[in-house]
Protein backbone atom coordinates (compact mmCIF):
# COMPACT_ATOMS: atom_id res chain seq x y z
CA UNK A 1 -190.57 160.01 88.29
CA UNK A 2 -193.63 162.34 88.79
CA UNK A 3 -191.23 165.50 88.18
CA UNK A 4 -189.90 164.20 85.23
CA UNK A 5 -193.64 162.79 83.77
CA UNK A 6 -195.31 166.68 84.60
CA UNK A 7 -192.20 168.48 82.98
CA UNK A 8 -192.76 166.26 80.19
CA UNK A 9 -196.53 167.29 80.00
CA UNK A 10 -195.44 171.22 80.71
CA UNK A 11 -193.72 171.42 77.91
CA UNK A 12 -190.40 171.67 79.40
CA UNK A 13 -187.89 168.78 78.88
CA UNK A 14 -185.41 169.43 76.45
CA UNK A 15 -183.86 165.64 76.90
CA UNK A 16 -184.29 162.28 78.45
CA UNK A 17 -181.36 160.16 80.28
CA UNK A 18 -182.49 157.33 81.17
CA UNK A 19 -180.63 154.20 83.02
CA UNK A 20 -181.47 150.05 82.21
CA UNK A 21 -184.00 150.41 84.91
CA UNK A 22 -187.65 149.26 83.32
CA UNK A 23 -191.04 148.96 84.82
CA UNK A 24 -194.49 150.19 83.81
CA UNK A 25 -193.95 153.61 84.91
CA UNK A 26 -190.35 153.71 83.10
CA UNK A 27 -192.52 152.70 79.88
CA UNK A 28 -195.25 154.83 80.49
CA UNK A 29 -192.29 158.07 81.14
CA UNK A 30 -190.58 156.54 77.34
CA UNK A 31 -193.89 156.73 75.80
CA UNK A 32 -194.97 160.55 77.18
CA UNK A 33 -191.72 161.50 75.87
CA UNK A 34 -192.09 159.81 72.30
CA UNK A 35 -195.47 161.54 72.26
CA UNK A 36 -193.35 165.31 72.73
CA UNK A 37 -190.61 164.82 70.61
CA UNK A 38 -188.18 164.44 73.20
CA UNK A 39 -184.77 162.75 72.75
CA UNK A 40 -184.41 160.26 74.84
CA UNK A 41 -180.72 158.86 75.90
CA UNK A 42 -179.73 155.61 77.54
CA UNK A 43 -176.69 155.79 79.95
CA UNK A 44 -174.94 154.41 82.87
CA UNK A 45 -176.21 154.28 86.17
CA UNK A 46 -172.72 156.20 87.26
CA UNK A 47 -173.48 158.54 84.88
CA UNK A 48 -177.32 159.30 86.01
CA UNK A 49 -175.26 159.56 89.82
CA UNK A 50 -173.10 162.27 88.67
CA UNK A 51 -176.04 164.30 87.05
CA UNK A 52 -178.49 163.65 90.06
CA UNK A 53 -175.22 165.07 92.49
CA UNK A 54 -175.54 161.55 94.02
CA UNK A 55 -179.65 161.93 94.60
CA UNK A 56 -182.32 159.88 94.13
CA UNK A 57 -183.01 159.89 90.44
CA UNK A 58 -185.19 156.52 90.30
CA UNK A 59 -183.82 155.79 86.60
CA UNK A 60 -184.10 158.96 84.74
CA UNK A 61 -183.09 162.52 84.66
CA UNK A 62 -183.97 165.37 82.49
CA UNK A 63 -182.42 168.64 80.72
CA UNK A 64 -185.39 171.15 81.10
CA UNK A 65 -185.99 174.61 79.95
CA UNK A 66 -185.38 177.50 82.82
CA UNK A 67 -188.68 178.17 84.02
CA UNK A 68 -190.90 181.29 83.00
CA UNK A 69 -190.41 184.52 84.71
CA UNK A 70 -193.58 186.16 86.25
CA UNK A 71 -193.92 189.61 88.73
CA UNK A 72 -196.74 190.35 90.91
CA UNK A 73 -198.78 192.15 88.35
CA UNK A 74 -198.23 188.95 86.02
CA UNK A 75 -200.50 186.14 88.47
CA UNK A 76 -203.07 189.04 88.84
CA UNK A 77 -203.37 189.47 85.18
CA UNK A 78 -203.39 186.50 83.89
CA UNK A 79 -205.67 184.82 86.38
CA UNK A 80 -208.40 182.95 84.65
CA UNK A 81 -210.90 184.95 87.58
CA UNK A 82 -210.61 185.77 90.82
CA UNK A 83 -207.36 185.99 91.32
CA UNK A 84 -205.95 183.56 93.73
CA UNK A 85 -202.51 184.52 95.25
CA UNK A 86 -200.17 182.33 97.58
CA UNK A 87 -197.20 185.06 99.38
CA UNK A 88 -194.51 182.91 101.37
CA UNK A 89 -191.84 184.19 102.94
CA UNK A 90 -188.91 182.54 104.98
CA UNK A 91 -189.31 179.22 103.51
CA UNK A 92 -185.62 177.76 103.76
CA UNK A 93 -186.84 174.41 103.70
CA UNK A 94 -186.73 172.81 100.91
CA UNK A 95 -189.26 169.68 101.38
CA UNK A 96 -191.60 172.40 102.88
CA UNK A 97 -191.48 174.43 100.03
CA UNK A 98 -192.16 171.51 97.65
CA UNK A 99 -194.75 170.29 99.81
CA UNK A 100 -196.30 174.11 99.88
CA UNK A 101 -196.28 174.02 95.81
CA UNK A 102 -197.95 170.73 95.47
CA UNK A 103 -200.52 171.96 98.18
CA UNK A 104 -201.27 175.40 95.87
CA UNK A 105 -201.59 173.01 92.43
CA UNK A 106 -204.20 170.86 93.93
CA UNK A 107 -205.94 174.08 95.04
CA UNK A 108 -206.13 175.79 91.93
CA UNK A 109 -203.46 178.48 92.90
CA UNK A 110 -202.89 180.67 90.43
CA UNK A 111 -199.65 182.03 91.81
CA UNK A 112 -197.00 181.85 94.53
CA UNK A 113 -195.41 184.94 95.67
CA UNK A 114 -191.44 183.90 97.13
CA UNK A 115 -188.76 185.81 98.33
CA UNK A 116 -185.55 185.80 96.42
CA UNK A 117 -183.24 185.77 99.52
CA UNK A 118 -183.78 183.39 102.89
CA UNK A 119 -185.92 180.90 100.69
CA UNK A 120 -185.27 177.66 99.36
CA UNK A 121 -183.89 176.98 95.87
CA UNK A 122 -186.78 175.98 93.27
CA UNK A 123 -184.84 172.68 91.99
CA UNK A 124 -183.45 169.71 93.77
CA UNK A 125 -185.03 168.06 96.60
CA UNK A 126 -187.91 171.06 96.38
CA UNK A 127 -188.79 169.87 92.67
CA UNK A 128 -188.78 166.28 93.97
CA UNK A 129 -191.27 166.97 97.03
CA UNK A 130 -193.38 169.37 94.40
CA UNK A 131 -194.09 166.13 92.60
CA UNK A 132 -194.65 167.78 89.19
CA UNK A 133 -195.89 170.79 90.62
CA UNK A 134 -193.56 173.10 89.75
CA UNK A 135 -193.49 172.45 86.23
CA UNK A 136 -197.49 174.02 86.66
CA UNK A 137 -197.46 176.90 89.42
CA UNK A 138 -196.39 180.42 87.80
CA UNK A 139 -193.98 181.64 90.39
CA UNK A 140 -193.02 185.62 90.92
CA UNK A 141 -189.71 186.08 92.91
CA UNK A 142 -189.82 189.08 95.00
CA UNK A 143 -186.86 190.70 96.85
CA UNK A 144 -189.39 192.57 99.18
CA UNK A 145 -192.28 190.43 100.51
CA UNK A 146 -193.84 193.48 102.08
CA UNK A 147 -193.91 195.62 99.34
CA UNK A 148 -195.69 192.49 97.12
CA UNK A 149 -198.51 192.29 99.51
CA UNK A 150 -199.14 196.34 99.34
CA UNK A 151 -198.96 195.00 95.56
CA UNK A 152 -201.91 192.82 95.75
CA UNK A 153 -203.42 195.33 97.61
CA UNK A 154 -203.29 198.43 95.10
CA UNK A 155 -204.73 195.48 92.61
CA UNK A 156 -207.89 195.43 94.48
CA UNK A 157 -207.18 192.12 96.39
CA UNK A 158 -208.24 190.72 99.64
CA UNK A 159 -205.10 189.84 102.31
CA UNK A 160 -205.08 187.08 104.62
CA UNK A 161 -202.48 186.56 107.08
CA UNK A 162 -201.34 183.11 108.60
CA UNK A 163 -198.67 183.50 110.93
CA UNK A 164 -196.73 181.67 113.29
CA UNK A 165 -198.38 181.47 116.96
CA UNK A 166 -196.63 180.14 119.69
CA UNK A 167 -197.66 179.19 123.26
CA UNK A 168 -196.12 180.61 126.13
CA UNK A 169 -194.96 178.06 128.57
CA UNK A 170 -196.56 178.49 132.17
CA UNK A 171 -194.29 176.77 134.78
CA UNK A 172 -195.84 173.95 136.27
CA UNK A 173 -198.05 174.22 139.77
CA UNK A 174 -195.49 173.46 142.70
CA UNK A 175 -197.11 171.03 144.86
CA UNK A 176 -197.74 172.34 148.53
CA UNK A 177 -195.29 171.31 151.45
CA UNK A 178 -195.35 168.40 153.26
CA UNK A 179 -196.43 168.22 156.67
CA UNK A 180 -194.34 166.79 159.31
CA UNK A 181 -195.32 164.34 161.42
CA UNK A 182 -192.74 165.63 164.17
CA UNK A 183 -193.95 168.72 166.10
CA UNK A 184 -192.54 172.15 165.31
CA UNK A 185 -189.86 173.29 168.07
CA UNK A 186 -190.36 175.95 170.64
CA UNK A 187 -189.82 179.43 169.75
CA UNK A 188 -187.00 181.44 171.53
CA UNK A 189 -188.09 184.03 174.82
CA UNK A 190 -188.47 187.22 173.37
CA UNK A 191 -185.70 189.40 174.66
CA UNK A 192 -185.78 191.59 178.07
CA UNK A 193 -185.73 194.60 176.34
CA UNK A 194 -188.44 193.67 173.74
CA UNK A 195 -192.09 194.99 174.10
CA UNK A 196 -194.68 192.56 172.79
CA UNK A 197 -197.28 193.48 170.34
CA UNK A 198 -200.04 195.09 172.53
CA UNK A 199 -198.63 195.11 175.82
CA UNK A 200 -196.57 198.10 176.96
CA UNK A 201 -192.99 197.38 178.04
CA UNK A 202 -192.01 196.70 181.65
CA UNK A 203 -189.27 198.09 183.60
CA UNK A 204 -186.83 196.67 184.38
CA UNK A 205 -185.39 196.41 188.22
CA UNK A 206 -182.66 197.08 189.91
CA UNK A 207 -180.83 194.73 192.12
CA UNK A 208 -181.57 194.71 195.70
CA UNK A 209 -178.97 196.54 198.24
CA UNK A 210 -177.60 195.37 201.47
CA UNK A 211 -180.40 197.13 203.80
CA UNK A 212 -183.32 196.45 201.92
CA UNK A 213 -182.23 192.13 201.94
CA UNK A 214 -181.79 192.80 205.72
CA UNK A 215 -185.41 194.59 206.27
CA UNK A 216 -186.78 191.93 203.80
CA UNK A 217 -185.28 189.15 206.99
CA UNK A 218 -187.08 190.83 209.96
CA UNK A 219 -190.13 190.54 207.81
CA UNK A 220 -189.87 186.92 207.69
CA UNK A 221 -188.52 186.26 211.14
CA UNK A 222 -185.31 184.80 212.54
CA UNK A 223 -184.29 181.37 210.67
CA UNK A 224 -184.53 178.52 212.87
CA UNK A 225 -181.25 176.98 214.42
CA UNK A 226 -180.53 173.21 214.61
């Protein structure tokens, strides 16, 4: 109901439907709205339903005026002092956005800066979330974000940029091997015709003849007969 209850304060309702739910706050919303003028209709629940689109409505819904239409030069101007100005851009969320606009009421905001195109729509669940607050933020739709904040600049304001910043994921340390217990197999000869590292390659010989395995005999001596 806090939508309804700051439209009603704003200025903005036109009319009241409003289901057999009571309560406190349902008396306190009849009595804000007797206060304003407002005309105040009671209905069936079916009926609130097909107004809400099937959304939570709580008990009431309400026929307000289109909000205001403001520019960039309009929140500098009419800034009650340093002007304060909130620039979004690519808010397609629409609980975000509300969220955002409640944030920028508490805070004395005295504008917010949104895109036309890629950004939520200003009614439905982003009014809900704003809890009242967009019935109280002036808000300048922009088709070019870029060209608002150069803007603000020519006007003499300040710029502050909050971005986005994302971490880069390191991959994880791998663990060293695990020793085995077993002991590591024998490397391979080195080839014949392989020099080793330092050492200068040996010839290789040639196979003994016939008279040299005889001389290499007498040498040794006759071989002993049984």
């Amino acid at each position: 109901m806090n939508p309804v209850l700051e439209a009603l304060k704003a200025g903005r309702v036109k009319e009241l439907h409003v289901g057999p739910r009571g309560g406190e706050r349902m008396a306190q919303l009849l009595a804000v709205a007797s206060q304003h003028g407002v005309r105040v209709q009671r209905v069936l629940p079916e009926v609130l339903d097909r107004e809400s689109r099937h959304g939570v409505h709580q008990g009431v819904v309400a026929r307000v005026d289109e909000p205001a239409e403001y520019n960039v030069e309009d929140l500098v101007r009419t800034a009650d002092g340093p002007p304060l100005i909130v620039v979004l851009d690519g808010i397609e969320d629409p609980h975000n956005l509300g969220a955002i606009l409640r944030t920028c009421d508490a805070a004395g905001v005295h504008g917010v800066v949104i895109q036309s195109r890629r950004s939520a729509a200003l009614s439905g669940a982003a009014a809900k979330a704003a809890a009242g607050a967009l019935s109280h933020v002036r808000i300048a739709e922009v088709v070019n974000v870029a060209r608002a904040v150069e803007e603000l600049k020519e006007a003499n304001l300040w710029t502050v940029g909050q971005g986005l910043v994302t971490r880069r994921l390191m991959p994880k340390p791998q663990a060293p091997p695990k020793r085995s217990s077993r002991t590591p197999p024998k490397e391979a000869p080195a080839d014949d015709g392989a020099a080793s590292v330092g050492k200068a390659a040996q010839p290789s010989r040639a196979p003994a003849s016939g008279q040299q395995r005889v001389k290499r005999r007498k040498k040794k001596g006759p071989r002993s007969r049984r």
